[in-house]
Protein backbone atom coordinates (compact mmCIF):
# COMPACT_ATOMS: atom_id res chain seq x y z
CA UNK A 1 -0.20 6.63 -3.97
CA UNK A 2 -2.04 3.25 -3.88
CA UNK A 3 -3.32 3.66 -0.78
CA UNK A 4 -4.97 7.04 -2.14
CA UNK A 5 -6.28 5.41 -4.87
CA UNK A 6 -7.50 2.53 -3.33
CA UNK A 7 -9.28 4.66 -0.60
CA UNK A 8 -10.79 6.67 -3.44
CA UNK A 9 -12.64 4.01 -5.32
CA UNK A 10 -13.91 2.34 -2.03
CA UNK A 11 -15.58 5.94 -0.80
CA UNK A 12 -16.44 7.17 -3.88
CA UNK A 13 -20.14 7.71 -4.35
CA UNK A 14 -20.20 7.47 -8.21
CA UNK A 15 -23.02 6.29 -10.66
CA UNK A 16 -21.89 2.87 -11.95
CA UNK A 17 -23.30 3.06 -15.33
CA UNK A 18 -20.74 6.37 -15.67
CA UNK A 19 -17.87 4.69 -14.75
CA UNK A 20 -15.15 3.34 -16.85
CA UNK A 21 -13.77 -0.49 -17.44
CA UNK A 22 -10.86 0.04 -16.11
CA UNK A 23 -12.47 1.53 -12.64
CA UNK A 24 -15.14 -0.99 -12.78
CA UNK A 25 -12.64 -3.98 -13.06
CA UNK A 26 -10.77 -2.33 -10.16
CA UNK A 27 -13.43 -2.43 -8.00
CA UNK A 28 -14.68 -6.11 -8.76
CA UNK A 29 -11.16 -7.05 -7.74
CA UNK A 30 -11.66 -5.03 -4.56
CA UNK A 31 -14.43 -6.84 -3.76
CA UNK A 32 -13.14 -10.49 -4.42
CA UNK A 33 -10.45 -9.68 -1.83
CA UNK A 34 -7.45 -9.86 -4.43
CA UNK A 35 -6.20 -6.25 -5.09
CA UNK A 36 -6.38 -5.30 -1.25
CA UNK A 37 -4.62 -8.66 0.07
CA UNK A 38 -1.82 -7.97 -2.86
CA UNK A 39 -1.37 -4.59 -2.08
CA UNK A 40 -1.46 -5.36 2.23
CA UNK A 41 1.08 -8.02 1.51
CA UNK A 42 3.46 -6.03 -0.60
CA UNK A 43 3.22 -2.94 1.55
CA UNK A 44 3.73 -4.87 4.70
CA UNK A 45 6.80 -6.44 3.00
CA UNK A 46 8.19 -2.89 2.24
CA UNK A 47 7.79 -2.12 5.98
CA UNK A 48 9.64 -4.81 7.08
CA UNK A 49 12.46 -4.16 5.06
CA UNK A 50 12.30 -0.70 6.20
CA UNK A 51 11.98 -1.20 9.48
CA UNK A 52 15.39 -3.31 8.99
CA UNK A 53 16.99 -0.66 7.45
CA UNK A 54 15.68 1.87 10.13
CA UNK A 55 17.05 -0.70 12.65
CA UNK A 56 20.44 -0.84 10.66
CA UNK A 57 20.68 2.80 10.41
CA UNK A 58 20.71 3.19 14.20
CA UNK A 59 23.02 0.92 15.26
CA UNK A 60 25.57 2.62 12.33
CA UNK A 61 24.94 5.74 13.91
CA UNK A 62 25.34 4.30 17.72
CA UNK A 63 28.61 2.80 16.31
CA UNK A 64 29.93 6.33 15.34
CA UNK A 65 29.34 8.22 17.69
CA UNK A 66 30.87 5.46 20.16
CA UNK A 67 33.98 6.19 18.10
């Protein structure tokens, strides 16, 4: 969903006087780096702790059907 909305305001070609606060104050935060560190960070944590779950998944499964 982020990522969506993230990539939207970045391409978007839209007239900046037209645009509201809330998009506008999105956007400045874009550019001083904050948002899209924030949001890498977080979703590289959720990866990771995914990727552990993935991993713990398999050897469950390995286990069981060793049984």
């Amino acid at each position: 969903m982020q990522n969506k909305l993230y990539l939207n305001i970045i391409t978007e070609n839209t007239n900046i006087f037209e645009s509201s606060y809330t998009y506008l104050e999105k956007l400045i935060k874009i550019l001083e780096g904050t948002t899209l560190k924030n949001w890498n960070d977080q979703r590289n944590y959720y990866l990771m702790k995914l990727q552990k779950v993935s991993d713990w998944w398999a050897k469950e499964i390995k286990f069981f059907n060793q049984r």
